[in-house]
Protein backbone atom coordinates (compact mmCIF):
# COMPACT_ATOMS: atom_id res chain seq x y z
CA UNK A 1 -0.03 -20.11 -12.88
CA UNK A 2 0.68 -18.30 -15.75
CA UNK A 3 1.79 -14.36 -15.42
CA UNK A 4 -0.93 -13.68 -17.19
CA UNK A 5 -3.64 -15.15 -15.02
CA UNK A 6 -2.17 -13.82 -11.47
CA UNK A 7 -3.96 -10.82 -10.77
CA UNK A 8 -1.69 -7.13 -11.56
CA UNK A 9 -0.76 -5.98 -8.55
CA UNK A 10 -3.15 -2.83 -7.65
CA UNK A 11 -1.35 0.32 -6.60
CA UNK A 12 -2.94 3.99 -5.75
CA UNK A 13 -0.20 6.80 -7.11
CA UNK A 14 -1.01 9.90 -5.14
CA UNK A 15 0.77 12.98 -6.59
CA UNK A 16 0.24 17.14 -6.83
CA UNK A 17 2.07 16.54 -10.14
CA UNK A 18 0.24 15.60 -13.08
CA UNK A 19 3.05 15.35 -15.13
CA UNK A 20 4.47 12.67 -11.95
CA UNK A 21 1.43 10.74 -12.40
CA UNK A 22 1.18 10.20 -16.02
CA UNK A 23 5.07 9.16 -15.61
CA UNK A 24 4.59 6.34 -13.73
CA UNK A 25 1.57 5.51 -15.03
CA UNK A 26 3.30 5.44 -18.22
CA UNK A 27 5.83 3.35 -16.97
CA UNK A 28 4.40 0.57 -14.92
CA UNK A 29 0.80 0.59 -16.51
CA UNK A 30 1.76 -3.22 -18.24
CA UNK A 31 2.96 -4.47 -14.98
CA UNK A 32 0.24 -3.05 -12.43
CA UNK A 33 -3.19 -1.99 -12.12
CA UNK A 34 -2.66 1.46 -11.66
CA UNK A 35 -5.11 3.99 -10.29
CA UNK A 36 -4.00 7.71 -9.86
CA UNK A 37 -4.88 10.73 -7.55
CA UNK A 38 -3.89 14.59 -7.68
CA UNK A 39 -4.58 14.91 -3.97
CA UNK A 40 -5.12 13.04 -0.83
CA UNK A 41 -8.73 14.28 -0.72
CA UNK A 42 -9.01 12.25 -4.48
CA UNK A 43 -6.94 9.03 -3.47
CA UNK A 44 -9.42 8.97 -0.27
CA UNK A 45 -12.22 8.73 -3.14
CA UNK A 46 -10.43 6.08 -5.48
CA UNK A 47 -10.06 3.99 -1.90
CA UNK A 48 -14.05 3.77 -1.51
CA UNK A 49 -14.37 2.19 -4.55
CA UNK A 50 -11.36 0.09 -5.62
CA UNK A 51 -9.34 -2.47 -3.71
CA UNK A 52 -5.89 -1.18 -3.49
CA UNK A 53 -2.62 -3.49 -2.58
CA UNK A 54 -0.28 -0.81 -2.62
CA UNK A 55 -0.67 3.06 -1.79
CA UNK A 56 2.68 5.06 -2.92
CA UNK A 57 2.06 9.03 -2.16
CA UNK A 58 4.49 12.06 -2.40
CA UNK A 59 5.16 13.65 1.35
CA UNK A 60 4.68 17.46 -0.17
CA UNK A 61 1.47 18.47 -1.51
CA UNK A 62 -0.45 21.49 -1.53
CA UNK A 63 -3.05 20.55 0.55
CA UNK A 64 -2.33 17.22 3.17
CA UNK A 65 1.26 16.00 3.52
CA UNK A 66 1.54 12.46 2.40
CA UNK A 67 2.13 11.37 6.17
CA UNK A 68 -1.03 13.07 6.98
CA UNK A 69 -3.20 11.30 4.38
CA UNK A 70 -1.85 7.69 5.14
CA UNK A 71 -2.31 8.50 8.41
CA UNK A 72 -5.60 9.13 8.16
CA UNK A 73 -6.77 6.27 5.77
CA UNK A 74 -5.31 3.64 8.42
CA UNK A 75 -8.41 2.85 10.17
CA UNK A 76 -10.52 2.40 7.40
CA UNK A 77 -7.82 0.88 5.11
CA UNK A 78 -5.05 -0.88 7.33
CA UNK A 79 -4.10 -3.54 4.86
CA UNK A 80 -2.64 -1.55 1.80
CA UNK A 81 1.40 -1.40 2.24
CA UNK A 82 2.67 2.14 2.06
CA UNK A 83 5.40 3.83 0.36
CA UNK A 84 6.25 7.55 0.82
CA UNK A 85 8.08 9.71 -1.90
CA UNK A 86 9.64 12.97 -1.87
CA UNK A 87 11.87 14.78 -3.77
CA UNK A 88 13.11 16.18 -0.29
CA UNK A 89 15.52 14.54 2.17
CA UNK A 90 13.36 15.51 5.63
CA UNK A 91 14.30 13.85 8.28
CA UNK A 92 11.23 14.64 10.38
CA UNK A 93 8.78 13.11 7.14
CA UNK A 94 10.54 9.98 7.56
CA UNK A 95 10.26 10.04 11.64
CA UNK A 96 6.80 10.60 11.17
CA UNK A 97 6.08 7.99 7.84
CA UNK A 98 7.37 5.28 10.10
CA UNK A 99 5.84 6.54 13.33
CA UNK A 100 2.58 7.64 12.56
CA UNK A 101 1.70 6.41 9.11
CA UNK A 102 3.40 3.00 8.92
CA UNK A 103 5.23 3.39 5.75
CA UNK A 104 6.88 0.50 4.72
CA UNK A 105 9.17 1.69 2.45
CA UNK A 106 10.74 5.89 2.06
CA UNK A 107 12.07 7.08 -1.61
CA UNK A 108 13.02 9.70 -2.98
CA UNK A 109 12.37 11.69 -6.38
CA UNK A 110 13.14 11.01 -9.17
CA UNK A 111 12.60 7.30 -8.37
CA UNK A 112 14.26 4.78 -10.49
CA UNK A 113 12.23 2.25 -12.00
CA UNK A 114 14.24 -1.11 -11.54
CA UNK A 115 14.56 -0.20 -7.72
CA UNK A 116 11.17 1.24 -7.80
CA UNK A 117 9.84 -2.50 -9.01
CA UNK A 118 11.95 -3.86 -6.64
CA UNK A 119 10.19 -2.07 -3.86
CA UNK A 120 6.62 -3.02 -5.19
CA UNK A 121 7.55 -6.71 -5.50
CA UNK A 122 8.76 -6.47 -1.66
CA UNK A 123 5.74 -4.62 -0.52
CA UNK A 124 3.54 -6.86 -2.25
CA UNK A 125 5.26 -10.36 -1.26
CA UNK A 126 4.29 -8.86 2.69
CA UNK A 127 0.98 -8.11 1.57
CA UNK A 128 0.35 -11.58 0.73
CA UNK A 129 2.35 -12.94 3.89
CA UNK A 130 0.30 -11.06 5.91
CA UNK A 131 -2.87 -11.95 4.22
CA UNK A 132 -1.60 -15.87 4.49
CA UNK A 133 -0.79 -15.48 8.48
CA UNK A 134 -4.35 -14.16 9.32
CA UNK A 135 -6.28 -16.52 7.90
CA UNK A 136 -4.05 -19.51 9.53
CA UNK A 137 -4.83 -17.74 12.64
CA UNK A 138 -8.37 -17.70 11.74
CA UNK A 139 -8.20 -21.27 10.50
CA UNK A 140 -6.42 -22.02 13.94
CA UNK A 141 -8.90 -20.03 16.13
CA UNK A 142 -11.89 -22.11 14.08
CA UNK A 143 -9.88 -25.36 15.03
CA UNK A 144 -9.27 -24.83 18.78
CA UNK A 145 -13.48 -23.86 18.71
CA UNK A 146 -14.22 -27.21 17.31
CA UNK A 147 -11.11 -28.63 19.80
CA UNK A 148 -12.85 -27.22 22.91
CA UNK A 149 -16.25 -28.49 21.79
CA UNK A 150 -14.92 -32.18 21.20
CA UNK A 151 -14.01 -32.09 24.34
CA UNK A 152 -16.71 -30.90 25.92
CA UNK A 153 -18.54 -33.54 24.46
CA UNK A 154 -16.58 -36.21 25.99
């Protein structure tokens, strides 16, 4: 399959910092879908109506910490892998990205783009492993149901 036909990775930017958000739109805009939010309260909205594969927020905004919005999206969006970025080394964000929020990945600002890439292409490949193992347990729970009735039938 040619680059080309592959579907862009889809990735939800959520930043206090216009200028932050036009960056890296700017900058990865030919390799993903990109869809942008100046507040948790906004990337909630661009979740109800686009499919997202990636969510990448900053920890401090004005309004909801980054750890508090993917926190609260989990039960409505569990799949979407998610980064956390913040021009501040806290300690505590990260404790509470990995324990509460299930961040898969931490950076900090000013991100660099190769590494930043790097990241996406990681996040995504476990997207896409995860998607693969839950339909081969599906596919395996549908074939022990037709299993248990073969044998029922003997």
């Amino acid at each position: 399959m040619s680059e080309s036909a592959k579907e862009k990775i889809r990735i939800l930017y959520v930043d206090d910092e216009e200028n932050n958000l036009q960056a890296f739109k700017a900058t990865f805009r030919k390799d993903y879908k990109i869809h942008l939010a100046l507040s948790a309260e906004e990337g909630r909205e661009v979740l109800k109506s686009n499919d997202v594969d990636i969510i990448i927020t900053d920890q401090r905004m004005p309004d909801e910490t980054g750890v508090d919005f993917l926190t609260s999206i989990i039960p409505g969006y569990p799949d979407p892998i998610r980064i956390l970025l913040t021009g501040y080394t806290d300690i505590q964000a990260v404790i509470d990205a990995i324990n509460k929020s299930q961040v898969y990945h931490y950076l900090t600002k000013p991100w660099e783009e190769e590494y930043m890439k790097t990241v996406i292409k990681n996040a995504f490949e476990l997207l896409s492993l995860r998607k693969e193992n839950k339909k081969l347990m599906e596919d395996l729970v549908e074939t022990n149901k037709n299993l248990e009735f073969m044998l029922q039938q003997k």
